[in-house]
C-alpha atoms as a PDB file:
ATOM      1  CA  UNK A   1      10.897  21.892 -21.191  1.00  0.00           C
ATOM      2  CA  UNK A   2       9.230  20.651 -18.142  1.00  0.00           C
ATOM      3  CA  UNK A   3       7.404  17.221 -17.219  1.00  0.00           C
ATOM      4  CA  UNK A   4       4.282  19.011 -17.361  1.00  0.00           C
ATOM      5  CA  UNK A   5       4.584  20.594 -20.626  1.00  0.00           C
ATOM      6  CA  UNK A   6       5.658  17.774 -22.216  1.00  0.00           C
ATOM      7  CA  UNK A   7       2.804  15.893 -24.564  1.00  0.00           C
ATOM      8  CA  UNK A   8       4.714  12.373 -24.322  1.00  0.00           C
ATOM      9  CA  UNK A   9       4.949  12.563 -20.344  1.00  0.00           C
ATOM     10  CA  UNK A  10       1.785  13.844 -20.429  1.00  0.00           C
ATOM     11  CA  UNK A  11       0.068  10.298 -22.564  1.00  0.00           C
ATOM     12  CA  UNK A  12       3.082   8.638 -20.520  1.00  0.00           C
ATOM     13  CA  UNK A  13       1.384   9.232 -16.961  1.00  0.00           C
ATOM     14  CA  UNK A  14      -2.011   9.090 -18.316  1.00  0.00           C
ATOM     15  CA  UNK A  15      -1.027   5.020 -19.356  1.00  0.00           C
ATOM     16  CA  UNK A  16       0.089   4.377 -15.510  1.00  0.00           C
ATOM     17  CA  UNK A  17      -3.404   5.651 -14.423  1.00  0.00           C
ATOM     18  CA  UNK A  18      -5.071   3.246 -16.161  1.00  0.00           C
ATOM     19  CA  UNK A  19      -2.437   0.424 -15.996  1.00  0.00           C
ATOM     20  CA  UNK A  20      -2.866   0.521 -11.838  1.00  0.00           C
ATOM     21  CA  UNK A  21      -5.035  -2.146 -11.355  1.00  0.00           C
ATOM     22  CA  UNK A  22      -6.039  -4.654  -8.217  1.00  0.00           C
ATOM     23  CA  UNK A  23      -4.239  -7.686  -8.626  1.00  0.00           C
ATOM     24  CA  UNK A  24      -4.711 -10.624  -6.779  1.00  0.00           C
ATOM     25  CA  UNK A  25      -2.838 -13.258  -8.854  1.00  0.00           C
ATOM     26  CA  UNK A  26       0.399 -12.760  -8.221  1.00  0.00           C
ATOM     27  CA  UNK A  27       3.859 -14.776  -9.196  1.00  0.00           C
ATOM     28  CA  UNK A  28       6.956 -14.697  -6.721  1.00  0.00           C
ATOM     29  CA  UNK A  29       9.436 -13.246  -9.200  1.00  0.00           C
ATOM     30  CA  UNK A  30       9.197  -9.455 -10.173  1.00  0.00           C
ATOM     31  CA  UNK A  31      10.464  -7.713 -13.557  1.00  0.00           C
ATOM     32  CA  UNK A  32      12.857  -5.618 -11.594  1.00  0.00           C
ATOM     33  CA  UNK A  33      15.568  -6.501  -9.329  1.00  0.00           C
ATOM     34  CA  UNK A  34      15.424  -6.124  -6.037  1.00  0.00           C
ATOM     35  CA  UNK A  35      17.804  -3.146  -5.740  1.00  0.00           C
ATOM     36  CA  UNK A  36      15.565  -1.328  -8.227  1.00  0.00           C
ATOM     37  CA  UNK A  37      12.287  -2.287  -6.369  1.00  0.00           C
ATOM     38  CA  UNK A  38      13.834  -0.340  -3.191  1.00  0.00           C
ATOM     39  CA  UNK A  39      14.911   2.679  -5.365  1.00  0.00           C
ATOM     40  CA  UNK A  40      11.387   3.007  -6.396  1.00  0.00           C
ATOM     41  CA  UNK A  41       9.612   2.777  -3.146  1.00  0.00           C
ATOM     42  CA  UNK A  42      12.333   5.005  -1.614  1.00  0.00           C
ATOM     43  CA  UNK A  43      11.924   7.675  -4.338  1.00  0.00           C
ATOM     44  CA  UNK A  44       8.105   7.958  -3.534  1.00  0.00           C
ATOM     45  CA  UNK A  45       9.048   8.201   0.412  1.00  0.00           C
ATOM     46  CA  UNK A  46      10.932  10.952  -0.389  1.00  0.00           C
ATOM     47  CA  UNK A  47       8.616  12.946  -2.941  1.00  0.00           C
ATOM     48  CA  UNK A  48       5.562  12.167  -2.083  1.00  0.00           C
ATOM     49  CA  UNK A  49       3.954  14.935   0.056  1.00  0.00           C
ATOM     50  CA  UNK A  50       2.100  15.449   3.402  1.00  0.00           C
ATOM     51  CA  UNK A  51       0.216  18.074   5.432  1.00  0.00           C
ATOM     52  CA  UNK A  52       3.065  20.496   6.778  1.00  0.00           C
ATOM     53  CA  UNK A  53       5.675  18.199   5.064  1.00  0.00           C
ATOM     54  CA  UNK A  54       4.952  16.032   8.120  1.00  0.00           C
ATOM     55  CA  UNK A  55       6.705  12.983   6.490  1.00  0.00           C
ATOM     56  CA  UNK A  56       4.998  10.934   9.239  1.00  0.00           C
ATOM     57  CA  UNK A  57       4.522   7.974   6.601  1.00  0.00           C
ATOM     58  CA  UNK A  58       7.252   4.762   7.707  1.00  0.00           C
ATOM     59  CA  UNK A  59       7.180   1.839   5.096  1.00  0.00           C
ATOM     60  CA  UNK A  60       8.314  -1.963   5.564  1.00  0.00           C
ATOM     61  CA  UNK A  61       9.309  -3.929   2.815  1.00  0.00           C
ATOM     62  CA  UNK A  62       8.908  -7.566   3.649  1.00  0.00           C
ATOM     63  CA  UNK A  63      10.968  -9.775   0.853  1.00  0.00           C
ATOM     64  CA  UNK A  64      11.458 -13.774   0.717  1.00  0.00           C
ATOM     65  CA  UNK A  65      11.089 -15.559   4.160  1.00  0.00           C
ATOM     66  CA  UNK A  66      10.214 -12.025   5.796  1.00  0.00           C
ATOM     67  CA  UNK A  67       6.933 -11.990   3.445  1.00  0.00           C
ATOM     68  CA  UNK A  68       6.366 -15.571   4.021  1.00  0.00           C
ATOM     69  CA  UNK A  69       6.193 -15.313   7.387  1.00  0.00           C
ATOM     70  CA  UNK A  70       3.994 -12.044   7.723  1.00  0.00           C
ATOM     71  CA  UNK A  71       0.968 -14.173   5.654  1.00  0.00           C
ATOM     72  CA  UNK A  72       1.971 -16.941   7.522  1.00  0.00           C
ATOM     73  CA  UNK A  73       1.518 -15.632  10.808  1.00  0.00           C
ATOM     74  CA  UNK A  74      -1.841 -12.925   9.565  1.00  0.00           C
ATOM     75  CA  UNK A  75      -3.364 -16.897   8.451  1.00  0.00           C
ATOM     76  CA  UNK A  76      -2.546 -18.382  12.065  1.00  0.00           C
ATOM     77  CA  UNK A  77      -4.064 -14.762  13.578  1.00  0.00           C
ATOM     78  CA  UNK A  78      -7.114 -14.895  11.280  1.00  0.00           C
ATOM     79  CA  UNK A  79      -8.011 -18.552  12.349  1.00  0.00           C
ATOM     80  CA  UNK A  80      -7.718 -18.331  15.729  1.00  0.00           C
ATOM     81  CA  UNK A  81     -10.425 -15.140  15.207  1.00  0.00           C
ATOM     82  CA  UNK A  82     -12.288 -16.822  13.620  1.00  0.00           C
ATOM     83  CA  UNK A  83     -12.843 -20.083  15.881  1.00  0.00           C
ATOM     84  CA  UNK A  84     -13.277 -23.961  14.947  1.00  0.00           C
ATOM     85  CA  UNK A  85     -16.953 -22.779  14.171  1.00  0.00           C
ATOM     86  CA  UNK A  86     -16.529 -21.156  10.733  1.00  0.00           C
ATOM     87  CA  UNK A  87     -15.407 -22.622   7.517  1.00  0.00           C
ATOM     88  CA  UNK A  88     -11.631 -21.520   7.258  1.00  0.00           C
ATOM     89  CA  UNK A  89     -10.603 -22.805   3.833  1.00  0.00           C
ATOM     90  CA  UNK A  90     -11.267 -19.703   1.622  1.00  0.00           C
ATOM     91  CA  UNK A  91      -9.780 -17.695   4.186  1.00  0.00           C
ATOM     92  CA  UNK A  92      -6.912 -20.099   4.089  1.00  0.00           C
ATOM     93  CA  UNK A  93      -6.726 -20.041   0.286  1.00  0.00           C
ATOM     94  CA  UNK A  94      -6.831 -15.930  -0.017  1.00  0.00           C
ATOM     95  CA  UNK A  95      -4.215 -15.642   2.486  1.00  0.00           C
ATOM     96  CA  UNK A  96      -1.704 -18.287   0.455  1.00  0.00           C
ATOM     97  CA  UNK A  97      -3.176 -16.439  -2.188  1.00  0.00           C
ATOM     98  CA  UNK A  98      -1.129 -13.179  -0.776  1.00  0.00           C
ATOM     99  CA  UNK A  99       1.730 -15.484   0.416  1.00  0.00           C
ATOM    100  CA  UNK A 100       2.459 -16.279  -3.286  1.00  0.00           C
ATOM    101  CA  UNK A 101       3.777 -13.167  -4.199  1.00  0.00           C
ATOM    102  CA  UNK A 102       7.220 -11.762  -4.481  1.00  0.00           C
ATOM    103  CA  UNK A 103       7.062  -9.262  -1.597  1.00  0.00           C
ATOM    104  CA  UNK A 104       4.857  -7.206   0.645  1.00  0.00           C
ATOM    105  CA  UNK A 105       5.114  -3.435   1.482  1.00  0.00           C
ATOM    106  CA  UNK A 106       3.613  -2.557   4.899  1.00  0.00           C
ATOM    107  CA  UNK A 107       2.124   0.748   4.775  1.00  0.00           C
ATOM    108  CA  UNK A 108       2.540   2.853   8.924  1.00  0.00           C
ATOM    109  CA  UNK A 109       2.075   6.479  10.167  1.00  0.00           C
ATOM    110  CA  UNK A 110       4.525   7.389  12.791  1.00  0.00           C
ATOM    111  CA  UNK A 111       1.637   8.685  15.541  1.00  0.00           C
ATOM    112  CA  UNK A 112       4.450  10.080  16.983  1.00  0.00           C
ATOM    113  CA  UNK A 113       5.170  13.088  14.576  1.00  0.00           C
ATOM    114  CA  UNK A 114       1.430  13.580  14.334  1.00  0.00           C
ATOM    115  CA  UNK A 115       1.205  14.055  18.416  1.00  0.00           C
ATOM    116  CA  UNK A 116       3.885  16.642  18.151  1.00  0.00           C
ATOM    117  CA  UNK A 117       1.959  18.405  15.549  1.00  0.00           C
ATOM    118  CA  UNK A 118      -1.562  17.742  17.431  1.00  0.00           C
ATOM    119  CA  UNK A 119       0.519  19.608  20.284  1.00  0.00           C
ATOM    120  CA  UNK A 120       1.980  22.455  18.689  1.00  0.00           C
ATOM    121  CA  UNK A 121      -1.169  23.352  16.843  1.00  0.00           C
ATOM    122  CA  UNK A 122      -4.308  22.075  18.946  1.00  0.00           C
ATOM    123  CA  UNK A 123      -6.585  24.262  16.897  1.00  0.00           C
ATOM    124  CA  UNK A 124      -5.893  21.768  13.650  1.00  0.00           C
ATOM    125  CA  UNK A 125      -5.516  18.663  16.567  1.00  0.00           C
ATOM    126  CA  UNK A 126      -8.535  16.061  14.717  1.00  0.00           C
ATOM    127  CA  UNK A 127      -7.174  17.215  11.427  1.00  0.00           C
ATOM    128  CA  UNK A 128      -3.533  15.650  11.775  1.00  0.00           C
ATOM    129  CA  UNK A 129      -5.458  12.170  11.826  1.00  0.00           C
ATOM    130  CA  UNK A 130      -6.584  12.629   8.841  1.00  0.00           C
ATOM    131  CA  UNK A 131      -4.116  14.849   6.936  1.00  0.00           C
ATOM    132  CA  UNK A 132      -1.670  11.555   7.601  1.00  0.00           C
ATOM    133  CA  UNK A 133      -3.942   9.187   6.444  1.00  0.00           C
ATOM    134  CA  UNK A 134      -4.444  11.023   3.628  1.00  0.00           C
ATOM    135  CA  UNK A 135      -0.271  11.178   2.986  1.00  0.00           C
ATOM    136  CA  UNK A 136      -0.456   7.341   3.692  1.00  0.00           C
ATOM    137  CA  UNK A 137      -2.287   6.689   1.053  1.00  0.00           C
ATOM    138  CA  UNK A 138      -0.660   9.067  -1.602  1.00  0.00           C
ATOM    139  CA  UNK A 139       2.310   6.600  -1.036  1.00  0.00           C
ATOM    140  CA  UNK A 140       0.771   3.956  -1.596  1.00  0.00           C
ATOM    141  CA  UNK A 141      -1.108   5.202  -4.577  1.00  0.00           C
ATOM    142  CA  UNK A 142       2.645   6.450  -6.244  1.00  0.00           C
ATOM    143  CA  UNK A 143       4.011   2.939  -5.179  1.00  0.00           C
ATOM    144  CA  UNK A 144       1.558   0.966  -6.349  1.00  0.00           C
ATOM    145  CA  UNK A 145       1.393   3.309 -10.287  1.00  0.00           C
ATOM    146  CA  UNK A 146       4.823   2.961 -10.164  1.00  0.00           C
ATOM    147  CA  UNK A 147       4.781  -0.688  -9.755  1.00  0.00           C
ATOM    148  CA  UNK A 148       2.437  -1.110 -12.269  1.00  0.00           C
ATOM    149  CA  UNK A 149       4.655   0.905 -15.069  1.00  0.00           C
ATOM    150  CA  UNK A 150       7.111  -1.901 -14.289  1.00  0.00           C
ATOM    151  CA  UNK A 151       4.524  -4.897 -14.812  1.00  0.00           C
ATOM    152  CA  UNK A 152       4.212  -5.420 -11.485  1.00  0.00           C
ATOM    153  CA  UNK A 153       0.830  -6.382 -10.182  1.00  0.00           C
ATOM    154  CA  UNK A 154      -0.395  -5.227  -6.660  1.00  0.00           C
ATOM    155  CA  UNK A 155      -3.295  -4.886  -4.220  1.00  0.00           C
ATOM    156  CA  UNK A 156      -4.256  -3.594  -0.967  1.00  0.00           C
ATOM    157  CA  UNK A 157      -5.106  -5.434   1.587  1.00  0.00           C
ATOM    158  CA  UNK A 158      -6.569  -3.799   5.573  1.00  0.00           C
ATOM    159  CA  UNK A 159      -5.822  -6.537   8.063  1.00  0.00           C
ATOM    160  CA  UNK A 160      -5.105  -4.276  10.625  1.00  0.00           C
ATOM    161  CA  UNK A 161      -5.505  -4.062  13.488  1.00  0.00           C
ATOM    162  CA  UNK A 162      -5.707  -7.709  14.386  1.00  0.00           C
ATOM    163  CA  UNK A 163      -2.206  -8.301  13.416  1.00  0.00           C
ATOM    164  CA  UNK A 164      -0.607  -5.084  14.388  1.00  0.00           C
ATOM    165  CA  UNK A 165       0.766  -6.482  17.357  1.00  0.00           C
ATOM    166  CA  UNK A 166       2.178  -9.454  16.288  1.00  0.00           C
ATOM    167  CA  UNK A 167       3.664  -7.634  12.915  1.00  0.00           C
ATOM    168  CA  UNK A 168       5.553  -5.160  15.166  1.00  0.00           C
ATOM    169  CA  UNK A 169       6.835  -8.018  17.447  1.00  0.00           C
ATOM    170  CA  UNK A 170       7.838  -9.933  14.927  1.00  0.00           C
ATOM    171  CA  UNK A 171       9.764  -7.239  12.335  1.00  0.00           C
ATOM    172  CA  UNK A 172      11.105  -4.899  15.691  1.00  0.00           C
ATOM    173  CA  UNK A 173       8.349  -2.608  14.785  1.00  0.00           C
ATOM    174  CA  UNK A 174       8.505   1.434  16.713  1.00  0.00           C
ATOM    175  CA  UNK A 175       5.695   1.681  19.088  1.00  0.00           C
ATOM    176  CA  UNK A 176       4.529   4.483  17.739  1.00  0.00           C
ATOM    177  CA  UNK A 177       4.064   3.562  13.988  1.00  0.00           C
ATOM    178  CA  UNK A 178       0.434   2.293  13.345  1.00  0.00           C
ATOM    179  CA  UNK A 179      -0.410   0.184  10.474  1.00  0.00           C
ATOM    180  CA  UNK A 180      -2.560   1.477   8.039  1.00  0.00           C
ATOM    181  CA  UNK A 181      -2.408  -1.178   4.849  1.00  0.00           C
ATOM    182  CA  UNK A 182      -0.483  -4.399   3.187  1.00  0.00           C
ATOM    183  CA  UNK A 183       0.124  -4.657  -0.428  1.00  0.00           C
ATOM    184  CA  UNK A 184       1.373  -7.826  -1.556  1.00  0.00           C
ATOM    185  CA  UNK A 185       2.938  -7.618  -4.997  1.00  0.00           C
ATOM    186  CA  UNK A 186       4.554  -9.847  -7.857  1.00  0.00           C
ATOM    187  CA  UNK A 187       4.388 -10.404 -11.352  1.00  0.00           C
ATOM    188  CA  UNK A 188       0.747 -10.489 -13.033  1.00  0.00           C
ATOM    189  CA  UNK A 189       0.094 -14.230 -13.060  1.00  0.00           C
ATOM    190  CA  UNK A 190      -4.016 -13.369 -13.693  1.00  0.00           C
ATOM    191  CA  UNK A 191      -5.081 -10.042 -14.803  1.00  0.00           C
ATOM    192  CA  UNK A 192      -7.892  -8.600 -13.396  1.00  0.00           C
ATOM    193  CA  UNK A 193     -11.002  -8.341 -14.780  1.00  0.00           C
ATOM    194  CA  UNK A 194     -12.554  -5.457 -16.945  1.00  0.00           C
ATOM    195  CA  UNK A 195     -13.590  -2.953 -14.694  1.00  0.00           C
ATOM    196  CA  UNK A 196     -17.185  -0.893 -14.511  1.00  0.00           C
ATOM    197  CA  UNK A 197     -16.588   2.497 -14.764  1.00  0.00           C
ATOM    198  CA  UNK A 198     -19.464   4.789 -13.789  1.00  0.00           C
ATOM    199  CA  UNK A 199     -19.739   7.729 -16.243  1.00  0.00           C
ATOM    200  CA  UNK A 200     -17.414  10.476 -15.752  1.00  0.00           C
ATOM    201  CA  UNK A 201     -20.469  12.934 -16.083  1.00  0.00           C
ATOM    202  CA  UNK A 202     -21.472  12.160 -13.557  1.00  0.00           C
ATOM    203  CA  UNK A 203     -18.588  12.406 -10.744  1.00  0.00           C
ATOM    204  CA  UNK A 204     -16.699  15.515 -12.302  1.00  0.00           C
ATOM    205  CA  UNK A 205     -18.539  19.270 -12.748  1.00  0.00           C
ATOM    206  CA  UNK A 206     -16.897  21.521 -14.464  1.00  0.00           C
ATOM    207  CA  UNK A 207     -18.479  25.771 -13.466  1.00  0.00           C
ATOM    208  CA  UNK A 208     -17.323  28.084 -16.009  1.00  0.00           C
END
């Protein structure tokens, strides 16, 4: 019997909808070992699909000092930015925030792949952009469920592109692979809040 006629799957997926939540609360240990954390992201590299099975989506996993260092560096980044003018201590707080967590995957499109595609089919060329961003964040929707079904608490973060340069420097980043999102994750120290949901009604027609 397949996955998708299966009732217990079925309430099974259904659970890690709803258990995918932003978390910003994070511990530094995870429920999972480390080996297991890779097998997971790697299974939803390789599954997960894209426009013309492109696979242009490249992920980073940044674990112990690695991840330390990234929110170390995006904090240094941020207050320079942000000049001796402004108030820095929340920003400095949300960013340790992040740093407190057991890892952080960095999510990239390889522009590379998507200029050979823009090349060999101009007629789709402004589509490719966003067919791969679209891809891009497939993964990290699949990572970040997955995570979840594990306990894991996650959320996304855009500070791109203000430390795209030094990221790529600093890990031996390819040129061609843009950033697109963080997502520093960990055990659920804090759970997030309840959540507003507008009525379905409202956001899904069915025509008969």
């Amino acid at each position: 019997m397949g996955i998708f006629n299966n009732t217990e799957n079925e309430q099974s997926f259904n659970e890690a909808i709803e258990t995918r939540r932003t978390i910003y609360n994070l511990e530094k240990t995870i429920s999972i070992s480390d080996e297991e954390l890779e097998e997971l992201i790697a299974h939803a590299v390789k599954h997960v699909p894209s426009a013309f099975n492109s696979q242009s989506t490249r992920i980073v996993l940044l674990l112990n000092d690695k991840n330390e260092q990234f929110w170390e560096n995006t904090k240094s980044i941020l207050k320079e930015t942000m000049g001796p003018d402004r108030d820095f201590e929340p920003t400095r707080q949300k960013i340790d925030n992040f740093k407190h967590s057991h890892g952080t995957i960095l999510y990239y499109e390889d522009q590379s792949v998507i200029n050979a595609l823009q090349d060999k089919m101009p007629n789709f060329y402004e589509n490719f952009e966003i067919w791969s961003n679209q891809a891009n964040a497939m993964h990290q929707y699949a990572i970040w469920t997955a995570l979840a079904t594990k306990g894991i608490g996650a959320s996304l973060q855009h500070y791109n592109p203000i430390v795209d340069e030094s990221t790529a420097s600093q890990f031996d980043i390819p040129n061609t692979w843009k950033l697109i999102a963080q997502m520093p994750f960990g055990d659920v120290r804090e759970s997030a809040n309840e959540k507003e949901i507008k009525p379905v009604e409202d956001r899904f027609i069915i025509k008969k």
